[in-house]
PDB file of N, CA and C in Angstrom:
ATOM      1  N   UNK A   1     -61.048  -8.598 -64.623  1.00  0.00           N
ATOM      2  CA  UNK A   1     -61.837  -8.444 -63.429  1.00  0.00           C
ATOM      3  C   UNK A   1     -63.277  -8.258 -63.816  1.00  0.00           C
ATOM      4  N   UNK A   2     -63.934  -8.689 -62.880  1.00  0.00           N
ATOM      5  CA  UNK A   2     -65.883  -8.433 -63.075  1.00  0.00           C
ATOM      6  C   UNK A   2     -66.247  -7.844 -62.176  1.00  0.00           C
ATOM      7  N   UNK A   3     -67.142  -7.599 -62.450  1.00  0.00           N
ATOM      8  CA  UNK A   3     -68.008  -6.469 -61.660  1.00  0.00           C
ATOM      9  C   UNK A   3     -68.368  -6.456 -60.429  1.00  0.00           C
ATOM     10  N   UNK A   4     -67.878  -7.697 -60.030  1.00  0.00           N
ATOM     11  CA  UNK A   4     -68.247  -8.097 -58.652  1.00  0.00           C
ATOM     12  C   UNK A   4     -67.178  -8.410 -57.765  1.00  0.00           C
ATOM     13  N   UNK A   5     -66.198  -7.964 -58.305  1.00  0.00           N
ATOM     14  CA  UNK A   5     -64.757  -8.385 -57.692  1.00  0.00           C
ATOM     15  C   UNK A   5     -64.640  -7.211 -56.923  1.00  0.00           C
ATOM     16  N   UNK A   6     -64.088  -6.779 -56.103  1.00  0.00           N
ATOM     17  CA  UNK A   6     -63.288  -5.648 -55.750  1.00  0.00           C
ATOM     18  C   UNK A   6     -61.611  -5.411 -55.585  1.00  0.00           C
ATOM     19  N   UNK A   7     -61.225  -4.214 -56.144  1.00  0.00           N
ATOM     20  CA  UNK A   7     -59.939  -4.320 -56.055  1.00  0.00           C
ATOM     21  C   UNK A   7     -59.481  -4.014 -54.748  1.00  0.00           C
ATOM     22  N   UNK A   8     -58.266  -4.121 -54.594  1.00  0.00           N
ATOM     23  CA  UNK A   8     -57.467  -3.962 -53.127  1.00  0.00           C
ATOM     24  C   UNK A   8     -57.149  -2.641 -53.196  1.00  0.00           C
ATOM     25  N   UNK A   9     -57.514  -1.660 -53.912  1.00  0.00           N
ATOM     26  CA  UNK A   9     -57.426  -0.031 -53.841  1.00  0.00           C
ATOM     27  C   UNK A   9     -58.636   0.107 -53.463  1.00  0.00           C
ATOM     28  N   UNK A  10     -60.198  -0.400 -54.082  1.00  0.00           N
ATOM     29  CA  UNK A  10     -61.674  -0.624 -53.716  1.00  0.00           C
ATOM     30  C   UNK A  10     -61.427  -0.939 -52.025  1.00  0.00           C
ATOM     31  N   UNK A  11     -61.034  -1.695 -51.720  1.00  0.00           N
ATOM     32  CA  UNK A  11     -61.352  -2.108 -50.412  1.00  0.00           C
ATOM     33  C   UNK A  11     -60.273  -1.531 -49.526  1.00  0.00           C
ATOM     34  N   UNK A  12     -59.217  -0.868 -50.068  1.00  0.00           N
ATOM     35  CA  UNK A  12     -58.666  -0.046 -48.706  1.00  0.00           C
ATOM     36  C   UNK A  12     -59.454   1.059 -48.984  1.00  0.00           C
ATOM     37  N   UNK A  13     -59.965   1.662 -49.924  1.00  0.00           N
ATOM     38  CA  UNK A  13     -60.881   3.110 -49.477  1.00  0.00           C
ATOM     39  C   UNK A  13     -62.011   2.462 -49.167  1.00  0.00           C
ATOM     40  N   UNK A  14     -62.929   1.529 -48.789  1.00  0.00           N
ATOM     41  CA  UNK A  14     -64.163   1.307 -48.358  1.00  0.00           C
ATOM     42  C   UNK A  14     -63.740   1.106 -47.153  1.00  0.00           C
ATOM     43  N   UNK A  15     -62.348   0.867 -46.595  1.00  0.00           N
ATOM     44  CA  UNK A  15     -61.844   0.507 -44.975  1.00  0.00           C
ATOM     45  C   UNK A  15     -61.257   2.096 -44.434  1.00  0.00           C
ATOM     46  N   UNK A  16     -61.553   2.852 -45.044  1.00  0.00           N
ATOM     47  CA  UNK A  16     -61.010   4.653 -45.072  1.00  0.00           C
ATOM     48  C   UNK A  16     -61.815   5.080 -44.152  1.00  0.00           C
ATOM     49  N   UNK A  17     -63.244   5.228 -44.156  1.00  0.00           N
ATOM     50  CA  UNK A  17     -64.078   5.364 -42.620  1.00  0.00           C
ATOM     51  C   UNK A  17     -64.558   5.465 -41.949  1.00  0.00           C
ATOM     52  N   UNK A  18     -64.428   3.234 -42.026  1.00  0.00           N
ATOM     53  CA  UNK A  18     -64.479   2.757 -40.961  1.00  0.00           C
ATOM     54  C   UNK A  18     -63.168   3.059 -39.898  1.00  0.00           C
ATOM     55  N   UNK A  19     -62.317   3.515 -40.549  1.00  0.00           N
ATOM     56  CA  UNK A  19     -61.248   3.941 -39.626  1.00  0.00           C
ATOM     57  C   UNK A  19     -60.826   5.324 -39.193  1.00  0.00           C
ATOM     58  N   UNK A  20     -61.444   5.965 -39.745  1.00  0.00           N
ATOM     59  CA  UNK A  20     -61.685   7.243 -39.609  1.00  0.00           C
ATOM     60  C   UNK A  20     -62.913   7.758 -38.529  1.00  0.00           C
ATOM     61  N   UNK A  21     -63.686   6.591 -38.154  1.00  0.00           N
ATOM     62  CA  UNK A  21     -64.804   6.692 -37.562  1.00  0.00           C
ATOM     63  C   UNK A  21     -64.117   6.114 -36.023  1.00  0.00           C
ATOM     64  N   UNK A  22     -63.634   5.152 -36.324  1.00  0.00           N
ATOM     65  CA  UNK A  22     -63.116   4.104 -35.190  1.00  0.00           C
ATOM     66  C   UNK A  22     -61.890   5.326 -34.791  1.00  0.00           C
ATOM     67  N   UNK A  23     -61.029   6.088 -35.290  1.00  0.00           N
ATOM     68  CA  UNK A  23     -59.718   7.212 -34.945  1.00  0.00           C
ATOM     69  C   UNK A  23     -60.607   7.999 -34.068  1.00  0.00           C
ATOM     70  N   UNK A  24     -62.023   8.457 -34.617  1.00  0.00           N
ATOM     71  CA  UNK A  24     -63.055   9.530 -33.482  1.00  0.00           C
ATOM     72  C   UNK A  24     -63.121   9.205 -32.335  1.00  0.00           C
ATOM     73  N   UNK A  25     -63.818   7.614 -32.538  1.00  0.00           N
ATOM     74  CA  UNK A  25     -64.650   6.852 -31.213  1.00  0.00           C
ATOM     75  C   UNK A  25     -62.859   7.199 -30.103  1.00  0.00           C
ATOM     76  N   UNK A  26     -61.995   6.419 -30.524  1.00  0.00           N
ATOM     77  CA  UNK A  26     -60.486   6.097 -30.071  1.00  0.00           C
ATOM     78  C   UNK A  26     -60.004   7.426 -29.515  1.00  0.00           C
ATOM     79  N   UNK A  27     -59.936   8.368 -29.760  1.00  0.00           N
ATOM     80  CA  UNK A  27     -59.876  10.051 -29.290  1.00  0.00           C
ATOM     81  C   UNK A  27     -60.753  10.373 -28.657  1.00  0.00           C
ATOM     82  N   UNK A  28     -62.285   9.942 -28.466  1.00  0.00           N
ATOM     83  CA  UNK A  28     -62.859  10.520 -27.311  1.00  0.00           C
ATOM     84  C   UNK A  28     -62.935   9.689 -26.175  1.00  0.00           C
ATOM     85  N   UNK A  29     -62.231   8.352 -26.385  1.00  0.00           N
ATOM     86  CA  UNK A  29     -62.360   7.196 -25.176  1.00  0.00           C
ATOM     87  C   UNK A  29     -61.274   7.979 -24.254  1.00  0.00           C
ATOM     88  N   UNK A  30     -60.128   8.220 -25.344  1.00  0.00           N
ATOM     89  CA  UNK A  30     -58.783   9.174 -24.562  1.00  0.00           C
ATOM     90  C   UNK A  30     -59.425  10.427 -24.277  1.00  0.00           C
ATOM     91  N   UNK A  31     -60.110  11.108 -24.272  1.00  0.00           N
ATOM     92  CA  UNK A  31     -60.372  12.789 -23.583  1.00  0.00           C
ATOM     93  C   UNK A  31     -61.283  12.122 -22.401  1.00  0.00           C
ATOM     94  N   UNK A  32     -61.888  10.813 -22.696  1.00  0.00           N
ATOM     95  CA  UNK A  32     -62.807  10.556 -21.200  1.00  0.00           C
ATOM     96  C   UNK A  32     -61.632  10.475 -20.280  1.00  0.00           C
ATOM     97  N   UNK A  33     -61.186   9.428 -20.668  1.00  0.00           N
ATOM     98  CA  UNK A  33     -60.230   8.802 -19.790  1.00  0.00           C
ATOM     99  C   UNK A  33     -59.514   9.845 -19.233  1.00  0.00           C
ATOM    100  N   UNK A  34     -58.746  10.739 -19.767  1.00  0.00           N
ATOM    101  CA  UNK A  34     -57.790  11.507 -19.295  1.00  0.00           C
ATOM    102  C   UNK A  34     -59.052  12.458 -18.249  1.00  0.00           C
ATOM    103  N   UNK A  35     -60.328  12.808 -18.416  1.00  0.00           N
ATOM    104  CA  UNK A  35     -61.302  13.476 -17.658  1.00  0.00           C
ATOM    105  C   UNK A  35     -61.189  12.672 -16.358  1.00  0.00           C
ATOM    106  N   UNK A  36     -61.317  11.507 -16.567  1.00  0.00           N
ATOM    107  CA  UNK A  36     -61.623  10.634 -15.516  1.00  0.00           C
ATOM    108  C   UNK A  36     -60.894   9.976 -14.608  1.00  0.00           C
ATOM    109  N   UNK A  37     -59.486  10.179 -15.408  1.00  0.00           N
ATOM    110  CA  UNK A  37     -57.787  10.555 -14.652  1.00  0.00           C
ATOM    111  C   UNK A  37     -58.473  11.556 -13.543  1.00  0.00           C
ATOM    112  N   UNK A  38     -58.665  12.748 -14.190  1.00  0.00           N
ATOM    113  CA  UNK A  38     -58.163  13.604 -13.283  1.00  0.00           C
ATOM    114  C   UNK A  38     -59.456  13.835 -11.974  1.00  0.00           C
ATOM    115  N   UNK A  39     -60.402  12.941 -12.668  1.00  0.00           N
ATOM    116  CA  UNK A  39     -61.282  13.373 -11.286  1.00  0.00           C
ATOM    117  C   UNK A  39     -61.064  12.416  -9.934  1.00  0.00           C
ATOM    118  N   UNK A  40     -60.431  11.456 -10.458  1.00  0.00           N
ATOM    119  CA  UNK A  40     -59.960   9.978 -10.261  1.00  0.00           C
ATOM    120  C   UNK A  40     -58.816  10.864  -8.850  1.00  0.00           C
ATOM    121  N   UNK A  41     -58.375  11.174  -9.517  1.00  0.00           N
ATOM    122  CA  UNK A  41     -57.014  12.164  -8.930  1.00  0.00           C
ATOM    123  C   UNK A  41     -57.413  13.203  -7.783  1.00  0.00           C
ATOM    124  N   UNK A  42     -58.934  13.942  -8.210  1.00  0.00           N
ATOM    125  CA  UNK A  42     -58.918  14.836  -7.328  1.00  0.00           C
ATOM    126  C   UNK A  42     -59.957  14.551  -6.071  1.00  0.00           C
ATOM    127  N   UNK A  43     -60.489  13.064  -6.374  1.00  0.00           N
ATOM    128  CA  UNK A  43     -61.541  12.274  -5.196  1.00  0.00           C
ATOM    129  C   UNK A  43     -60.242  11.640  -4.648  1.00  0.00           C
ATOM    130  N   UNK A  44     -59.114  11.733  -4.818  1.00  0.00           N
ATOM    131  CA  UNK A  44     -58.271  10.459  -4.255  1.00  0.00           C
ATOM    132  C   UNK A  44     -57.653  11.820  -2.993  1.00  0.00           C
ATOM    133  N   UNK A  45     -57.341  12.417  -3.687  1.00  0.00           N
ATOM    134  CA  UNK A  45     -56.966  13.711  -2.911  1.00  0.00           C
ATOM    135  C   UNK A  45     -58.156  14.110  -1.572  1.00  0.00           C
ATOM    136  N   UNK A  46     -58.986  14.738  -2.145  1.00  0.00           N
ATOM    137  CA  UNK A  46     -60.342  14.933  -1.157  1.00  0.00           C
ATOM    138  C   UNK A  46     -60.334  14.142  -0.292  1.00  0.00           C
ATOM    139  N   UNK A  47     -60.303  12.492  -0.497  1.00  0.00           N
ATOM    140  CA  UNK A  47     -60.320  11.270   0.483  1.00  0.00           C
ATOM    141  C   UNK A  47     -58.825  11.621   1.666  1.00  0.00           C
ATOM    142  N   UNK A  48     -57.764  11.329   1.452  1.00  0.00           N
ATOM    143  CA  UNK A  48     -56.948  11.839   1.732  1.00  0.00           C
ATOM    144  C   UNK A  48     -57.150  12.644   2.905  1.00  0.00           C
ATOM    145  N   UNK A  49     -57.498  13.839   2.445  1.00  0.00           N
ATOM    146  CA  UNK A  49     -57.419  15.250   3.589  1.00  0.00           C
ATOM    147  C   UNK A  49     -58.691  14.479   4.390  1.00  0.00           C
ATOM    148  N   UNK A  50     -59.273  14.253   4.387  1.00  0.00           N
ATOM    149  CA  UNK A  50     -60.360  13.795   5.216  1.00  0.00           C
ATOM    150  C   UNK A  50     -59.926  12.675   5.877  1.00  0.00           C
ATOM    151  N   UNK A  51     -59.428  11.624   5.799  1.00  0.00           N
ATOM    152  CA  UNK A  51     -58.913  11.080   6.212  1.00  0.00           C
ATOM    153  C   UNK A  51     -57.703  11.481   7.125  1.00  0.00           C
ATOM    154  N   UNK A  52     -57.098  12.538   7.222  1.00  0.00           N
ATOM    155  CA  UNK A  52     -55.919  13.283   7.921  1.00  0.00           C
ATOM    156  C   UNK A  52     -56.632  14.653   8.657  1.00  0.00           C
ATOM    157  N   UNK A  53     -57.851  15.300   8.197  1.00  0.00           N
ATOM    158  CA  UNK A  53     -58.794  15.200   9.027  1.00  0.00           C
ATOM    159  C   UNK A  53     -59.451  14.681  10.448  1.00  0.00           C
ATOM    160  N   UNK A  54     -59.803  13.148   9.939  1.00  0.00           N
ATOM    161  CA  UNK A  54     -60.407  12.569  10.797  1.00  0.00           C
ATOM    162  C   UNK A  54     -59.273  11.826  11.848  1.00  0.00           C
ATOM    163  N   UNK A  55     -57.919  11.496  11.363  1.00  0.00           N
ATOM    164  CA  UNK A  55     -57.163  11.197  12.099  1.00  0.00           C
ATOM    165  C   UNK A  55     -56.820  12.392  13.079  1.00  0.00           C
ATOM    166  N   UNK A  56     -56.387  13.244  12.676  1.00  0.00           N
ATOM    167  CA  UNK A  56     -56.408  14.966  13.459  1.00  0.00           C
ATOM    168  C   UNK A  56     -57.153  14.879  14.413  1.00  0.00           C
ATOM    169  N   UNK A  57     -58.929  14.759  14.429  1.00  0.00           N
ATOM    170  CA  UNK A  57     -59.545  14.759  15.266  1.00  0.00           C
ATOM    171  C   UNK A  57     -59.690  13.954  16.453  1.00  0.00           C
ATOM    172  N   UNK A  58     -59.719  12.724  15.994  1.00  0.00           N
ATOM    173  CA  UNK A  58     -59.243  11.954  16.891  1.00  0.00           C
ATOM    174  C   UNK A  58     -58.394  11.663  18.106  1.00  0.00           C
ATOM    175  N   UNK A  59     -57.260  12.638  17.322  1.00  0.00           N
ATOM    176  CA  UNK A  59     -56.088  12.535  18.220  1.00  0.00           C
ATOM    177  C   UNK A  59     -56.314  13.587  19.063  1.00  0.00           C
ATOM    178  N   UNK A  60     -57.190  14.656  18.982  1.00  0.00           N
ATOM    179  CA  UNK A  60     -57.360  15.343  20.330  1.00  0.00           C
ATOM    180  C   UNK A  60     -57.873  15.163  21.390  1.00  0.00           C
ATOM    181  N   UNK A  61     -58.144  15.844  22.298  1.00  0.00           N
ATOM    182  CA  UNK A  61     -58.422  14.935  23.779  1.00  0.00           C
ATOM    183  C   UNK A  61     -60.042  15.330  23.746  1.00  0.00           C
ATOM    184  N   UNK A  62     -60.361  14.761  24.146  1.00  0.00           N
ATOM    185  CA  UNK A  62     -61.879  15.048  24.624  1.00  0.00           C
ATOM    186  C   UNK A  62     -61.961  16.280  25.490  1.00  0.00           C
ATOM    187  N   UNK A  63     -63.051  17.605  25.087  1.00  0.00           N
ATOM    188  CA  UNK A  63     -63.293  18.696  25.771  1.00  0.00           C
ATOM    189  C   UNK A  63     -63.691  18.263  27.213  1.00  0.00           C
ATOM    190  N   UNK A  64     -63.529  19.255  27.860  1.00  0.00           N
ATOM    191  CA  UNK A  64     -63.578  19.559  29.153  1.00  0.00           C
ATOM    192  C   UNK A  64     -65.326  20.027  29.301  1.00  0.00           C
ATOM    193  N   UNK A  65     -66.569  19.648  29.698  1.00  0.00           N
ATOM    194  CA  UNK A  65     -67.683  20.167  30.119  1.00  0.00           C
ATOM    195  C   UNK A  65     -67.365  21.707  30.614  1.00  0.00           C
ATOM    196  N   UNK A  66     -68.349  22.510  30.027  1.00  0.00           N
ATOM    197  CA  UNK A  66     -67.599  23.364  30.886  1.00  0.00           C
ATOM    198  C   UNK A  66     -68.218  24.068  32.533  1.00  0.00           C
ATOM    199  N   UNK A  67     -67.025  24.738  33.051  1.00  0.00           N
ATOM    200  CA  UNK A  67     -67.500  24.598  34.509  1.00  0.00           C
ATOM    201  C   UNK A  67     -69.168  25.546  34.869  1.00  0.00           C
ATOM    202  N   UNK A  68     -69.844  24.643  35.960  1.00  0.00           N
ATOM    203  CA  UNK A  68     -70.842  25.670  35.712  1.00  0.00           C
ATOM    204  C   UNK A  68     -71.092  26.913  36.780  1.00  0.00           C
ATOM    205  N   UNK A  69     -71.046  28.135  36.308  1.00  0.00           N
ATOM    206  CA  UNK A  69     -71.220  28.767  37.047  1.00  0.00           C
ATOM    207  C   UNK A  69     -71.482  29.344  38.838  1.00  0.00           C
ATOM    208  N   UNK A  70     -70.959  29.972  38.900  1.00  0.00           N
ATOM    209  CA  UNK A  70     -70.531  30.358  40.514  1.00  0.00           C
ATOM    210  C   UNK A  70     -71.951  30.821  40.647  1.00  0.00           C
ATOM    211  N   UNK A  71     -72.115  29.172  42.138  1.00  0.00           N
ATOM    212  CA  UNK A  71     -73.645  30.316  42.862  1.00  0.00           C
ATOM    213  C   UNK A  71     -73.927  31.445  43.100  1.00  0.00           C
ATOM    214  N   UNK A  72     -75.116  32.612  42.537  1.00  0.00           N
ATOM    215  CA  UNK A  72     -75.261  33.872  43.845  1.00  0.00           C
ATOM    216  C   UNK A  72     -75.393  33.512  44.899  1.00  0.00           C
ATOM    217  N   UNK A  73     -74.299  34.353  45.368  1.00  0.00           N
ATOM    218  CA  UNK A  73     -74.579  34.246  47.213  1.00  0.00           C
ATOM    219  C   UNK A  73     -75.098  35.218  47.545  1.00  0.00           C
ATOM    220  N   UNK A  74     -76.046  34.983  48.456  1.00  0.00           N
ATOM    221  CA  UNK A  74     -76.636  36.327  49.249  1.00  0.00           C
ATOM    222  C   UNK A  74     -75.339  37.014  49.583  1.00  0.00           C
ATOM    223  N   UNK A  75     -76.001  38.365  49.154  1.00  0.00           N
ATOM    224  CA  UNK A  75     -75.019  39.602  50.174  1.00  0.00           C
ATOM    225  C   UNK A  75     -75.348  40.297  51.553  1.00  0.00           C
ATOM    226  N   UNK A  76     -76.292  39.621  52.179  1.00  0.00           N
ATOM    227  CA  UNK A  76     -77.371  40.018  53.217  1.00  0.00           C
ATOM    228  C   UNK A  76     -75.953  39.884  54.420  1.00  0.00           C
ATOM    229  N   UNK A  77     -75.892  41.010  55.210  1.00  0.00           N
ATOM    230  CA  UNK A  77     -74.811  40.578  56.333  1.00  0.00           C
ATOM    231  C   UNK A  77     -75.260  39.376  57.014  1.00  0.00           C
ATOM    232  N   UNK A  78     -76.637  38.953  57.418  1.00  0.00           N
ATOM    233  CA  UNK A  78     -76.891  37.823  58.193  1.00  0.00           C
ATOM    234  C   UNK A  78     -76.079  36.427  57.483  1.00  0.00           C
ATOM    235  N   UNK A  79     -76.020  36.470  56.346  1.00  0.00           N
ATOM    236  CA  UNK A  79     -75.586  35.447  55.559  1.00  0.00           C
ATOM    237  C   UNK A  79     -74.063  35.488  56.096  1.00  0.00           C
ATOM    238  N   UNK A  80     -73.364  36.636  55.937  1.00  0.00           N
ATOM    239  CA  UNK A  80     -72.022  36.536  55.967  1.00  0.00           C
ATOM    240  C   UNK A  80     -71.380  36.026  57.439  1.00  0.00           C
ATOM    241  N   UNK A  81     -72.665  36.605  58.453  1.00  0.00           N
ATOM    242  CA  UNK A  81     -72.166  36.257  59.978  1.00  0.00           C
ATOM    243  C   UNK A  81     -72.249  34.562  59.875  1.00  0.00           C
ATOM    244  N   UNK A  82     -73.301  34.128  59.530  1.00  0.00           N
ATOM    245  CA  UNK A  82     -73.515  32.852  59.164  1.00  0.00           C
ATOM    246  C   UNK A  82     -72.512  31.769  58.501  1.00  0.00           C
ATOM    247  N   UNK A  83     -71.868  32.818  57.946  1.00  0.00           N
ATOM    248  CA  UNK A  83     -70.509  31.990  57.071  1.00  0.00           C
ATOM    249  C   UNK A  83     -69.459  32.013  57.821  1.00  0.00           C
ATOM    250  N   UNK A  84     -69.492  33.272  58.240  1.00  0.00           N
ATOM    251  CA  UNK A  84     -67.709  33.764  59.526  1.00  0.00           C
ATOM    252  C   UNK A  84     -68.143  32.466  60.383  1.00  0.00           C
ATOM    253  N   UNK A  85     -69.464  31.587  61.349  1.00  0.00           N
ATOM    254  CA  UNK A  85     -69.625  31.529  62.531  1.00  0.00           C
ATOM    255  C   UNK A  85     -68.715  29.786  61.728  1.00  0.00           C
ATOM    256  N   UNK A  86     -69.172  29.635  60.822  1.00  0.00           N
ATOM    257  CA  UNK A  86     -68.986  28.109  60.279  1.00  0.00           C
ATOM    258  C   UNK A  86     -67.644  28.210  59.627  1.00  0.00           C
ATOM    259  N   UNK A  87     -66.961  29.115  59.466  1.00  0.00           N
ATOM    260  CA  UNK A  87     -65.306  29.424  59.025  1.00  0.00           C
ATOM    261  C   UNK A  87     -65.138  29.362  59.864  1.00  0.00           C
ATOM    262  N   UNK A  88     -64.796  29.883  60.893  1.00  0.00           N
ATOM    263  CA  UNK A  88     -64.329  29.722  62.528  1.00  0.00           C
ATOM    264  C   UNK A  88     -64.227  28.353  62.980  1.00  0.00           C
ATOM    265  N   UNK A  89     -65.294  27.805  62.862  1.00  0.00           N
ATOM    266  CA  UNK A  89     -65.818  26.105  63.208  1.00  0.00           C
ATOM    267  C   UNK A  89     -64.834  24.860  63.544  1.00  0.00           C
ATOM    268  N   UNK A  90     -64.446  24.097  64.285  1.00  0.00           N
ATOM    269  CA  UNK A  90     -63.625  23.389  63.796  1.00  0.00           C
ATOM    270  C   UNK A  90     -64.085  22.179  63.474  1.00  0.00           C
ATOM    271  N   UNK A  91     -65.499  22.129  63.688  1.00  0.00           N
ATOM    272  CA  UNK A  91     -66.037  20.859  63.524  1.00  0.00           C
ATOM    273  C   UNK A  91     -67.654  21.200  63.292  1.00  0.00           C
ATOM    274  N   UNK A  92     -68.174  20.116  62.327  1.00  0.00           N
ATOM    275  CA  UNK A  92     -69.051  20.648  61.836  1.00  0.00           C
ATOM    276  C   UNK A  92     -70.359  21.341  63.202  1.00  0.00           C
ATOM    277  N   UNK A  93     -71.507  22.302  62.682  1.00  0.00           N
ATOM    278  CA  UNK A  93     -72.289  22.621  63.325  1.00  0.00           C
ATOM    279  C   UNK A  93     -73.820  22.864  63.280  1.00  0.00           C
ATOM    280  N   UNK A  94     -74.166  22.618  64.173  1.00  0.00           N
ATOM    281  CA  UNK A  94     -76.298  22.335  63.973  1.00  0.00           C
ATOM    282  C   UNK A  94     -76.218  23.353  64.025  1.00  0.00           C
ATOM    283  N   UNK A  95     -77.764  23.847  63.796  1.00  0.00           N
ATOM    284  CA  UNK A  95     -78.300  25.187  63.443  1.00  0.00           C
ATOM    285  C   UNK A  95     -78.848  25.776  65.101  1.00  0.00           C
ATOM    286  N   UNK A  96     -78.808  25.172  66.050  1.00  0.00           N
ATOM    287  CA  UNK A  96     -79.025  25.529  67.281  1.00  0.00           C
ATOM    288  C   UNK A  96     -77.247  26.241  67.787  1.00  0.00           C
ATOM    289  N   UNK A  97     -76.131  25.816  66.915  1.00  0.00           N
ATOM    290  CA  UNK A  97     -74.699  25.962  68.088  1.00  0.00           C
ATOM    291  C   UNK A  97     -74.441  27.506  67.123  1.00  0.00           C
ATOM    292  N   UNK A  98     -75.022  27.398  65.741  1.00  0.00           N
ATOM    293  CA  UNK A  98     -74.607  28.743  65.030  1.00  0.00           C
ATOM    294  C   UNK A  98     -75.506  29.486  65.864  1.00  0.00           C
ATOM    295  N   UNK A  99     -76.374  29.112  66.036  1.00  0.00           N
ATOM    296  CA  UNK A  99     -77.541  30.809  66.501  1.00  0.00           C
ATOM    297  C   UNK A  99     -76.645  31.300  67.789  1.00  0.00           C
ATOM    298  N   UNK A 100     -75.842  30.300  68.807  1.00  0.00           N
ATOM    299  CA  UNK A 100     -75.639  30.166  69.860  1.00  0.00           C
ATOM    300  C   UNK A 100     -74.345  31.316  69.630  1.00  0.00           C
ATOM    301  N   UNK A 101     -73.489  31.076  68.661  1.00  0.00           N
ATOM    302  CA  UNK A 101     -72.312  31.207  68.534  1.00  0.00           C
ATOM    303  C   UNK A 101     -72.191  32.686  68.363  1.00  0.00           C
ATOM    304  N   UNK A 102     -74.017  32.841  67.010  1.00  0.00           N
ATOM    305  CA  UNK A 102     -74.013  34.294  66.878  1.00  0.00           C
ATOM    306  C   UNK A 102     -74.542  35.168  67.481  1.00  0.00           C
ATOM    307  N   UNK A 103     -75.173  34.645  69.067  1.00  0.00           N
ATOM    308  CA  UNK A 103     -75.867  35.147  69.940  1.00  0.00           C
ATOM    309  C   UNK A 103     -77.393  35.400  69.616  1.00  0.00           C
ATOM    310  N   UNK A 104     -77.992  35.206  68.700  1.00  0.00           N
ATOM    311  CA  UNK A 104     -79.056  35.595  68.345  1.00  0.00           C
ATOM    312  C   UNK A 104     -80.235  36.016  69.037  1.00  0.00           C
ATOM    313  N   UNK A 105     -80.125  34.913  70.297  1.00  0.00           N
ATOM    314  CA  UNK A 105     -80.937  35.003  71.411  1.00  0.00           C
ATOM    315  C   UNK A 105     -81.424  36.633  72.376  1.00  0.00           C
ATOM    316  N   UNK A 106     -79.831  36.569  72.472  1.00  0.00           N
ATOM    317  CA  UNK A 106     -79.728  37.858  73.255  1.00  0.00           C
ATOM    318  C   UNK A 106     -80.177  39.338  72.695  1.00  0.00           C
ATOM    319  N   UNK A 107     -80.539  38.982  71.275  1.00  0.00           N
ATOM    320  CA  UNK A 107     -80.520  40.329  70.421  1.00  0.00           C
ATOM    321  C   UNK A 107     -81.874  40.811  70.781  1.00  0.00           C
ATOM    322  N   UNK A 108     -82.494  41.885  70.603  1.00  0.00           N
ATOM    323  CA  UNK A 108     -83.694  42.298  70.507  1.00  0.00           C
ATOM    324  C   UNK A 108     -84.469  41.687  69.354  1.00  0.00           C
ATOM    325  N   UNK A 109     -85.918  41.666  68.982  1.00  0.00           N
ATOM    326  CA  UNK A 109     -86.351  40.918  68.129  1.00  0.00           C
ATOM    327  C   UNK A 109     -86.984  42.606  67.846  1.00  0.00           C
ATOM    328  N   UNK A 110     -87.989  42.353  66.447  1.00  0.00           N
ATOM    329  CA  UNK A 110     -88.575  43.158  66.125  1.00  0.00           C
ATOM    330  C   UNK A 110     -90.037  42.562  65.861  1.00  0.00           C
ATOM    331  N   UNK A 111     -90.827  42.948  66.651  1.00  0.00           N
ATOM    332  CA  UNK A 111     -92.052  42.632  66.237  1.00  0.00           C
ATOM    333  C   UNK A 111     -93.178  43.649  65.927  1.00  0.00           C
ATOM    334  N   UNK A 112     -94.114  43.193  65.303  1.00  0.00           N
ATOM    335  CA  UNK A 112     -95.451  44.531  64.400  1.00  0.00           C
ATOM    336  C   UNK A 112     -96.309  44.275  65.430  1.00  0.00           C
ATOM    337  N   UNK A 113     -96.372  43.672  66.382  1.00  0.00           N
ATOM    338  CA  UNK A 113     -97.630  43.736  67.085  1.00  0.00           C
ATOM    339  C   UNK A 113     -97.394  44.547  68.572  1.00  0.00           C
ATOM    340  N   UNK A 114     -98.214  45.360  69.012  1.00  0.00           N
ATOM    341  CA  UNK A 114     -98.458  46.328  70.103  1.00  0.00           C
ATOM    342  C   UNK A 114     -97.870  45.392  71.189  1.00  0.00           C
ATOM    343  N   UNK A 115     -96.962  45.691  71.884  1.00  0.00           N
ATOM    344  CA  UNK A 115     -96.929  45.281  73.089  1.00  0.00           C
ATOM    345  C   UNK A 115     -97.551  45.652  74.265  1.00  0.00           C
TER     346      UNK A 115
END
């Protein structure tokens, strides 16, 4: 042999590592991968519930507005005679047949000026 030959013991330890280097690269492609399994796994999941979520929502009925509040009513008795004269009513009434109904006419008035 010459000096320029290499033996086949020479060239499996000069292939020692490159394969020893390439076993590293090959073990961290597998710790990505298996990382990327599992995130793979836990966005597939997340999607999922959101999706069963959004179906959930869906399927409920549309809210109700809610109701709005009861007018104040005057508590003034004039108001209430006013209400009895048009409960009574059997058909609707002008503002001349209520005064009529509640006598208003006949009542005394009150006035500030000297008679």
């Amino acid at each position: 042999m010459t000096g320029g030959e290499l033996t086949l013991g020479a060239v499996l330890a000069r292939l020692e590592e490159p394969e020893r280097e390439l076993a590293v690269q090959a073990e961290a492609a597998r710790e990505q991968i298996a990382q990327l399994s599992a995130r793979l796994d836990e966005l597939g999941r997340a999607v999922e519930e959101v999706r069963i979520t959004r179906k959930t929502l869906l399927a409920l009925p549309d809210p109700q507005p809610p109701a709005p509040p009861a007018p104040k009513l005057p508590d003034h008795p004039a108001y209430q005679q006013i209400m009895a004269v048009f409960a009574a009513a059997d058909l609707p009434l002008r503002a001349r047949q209520v005064c009529e109904a509640m006598d208003w006419r006949s009542r005394p008035t009150t006035s500030t000026t000297p008679a």
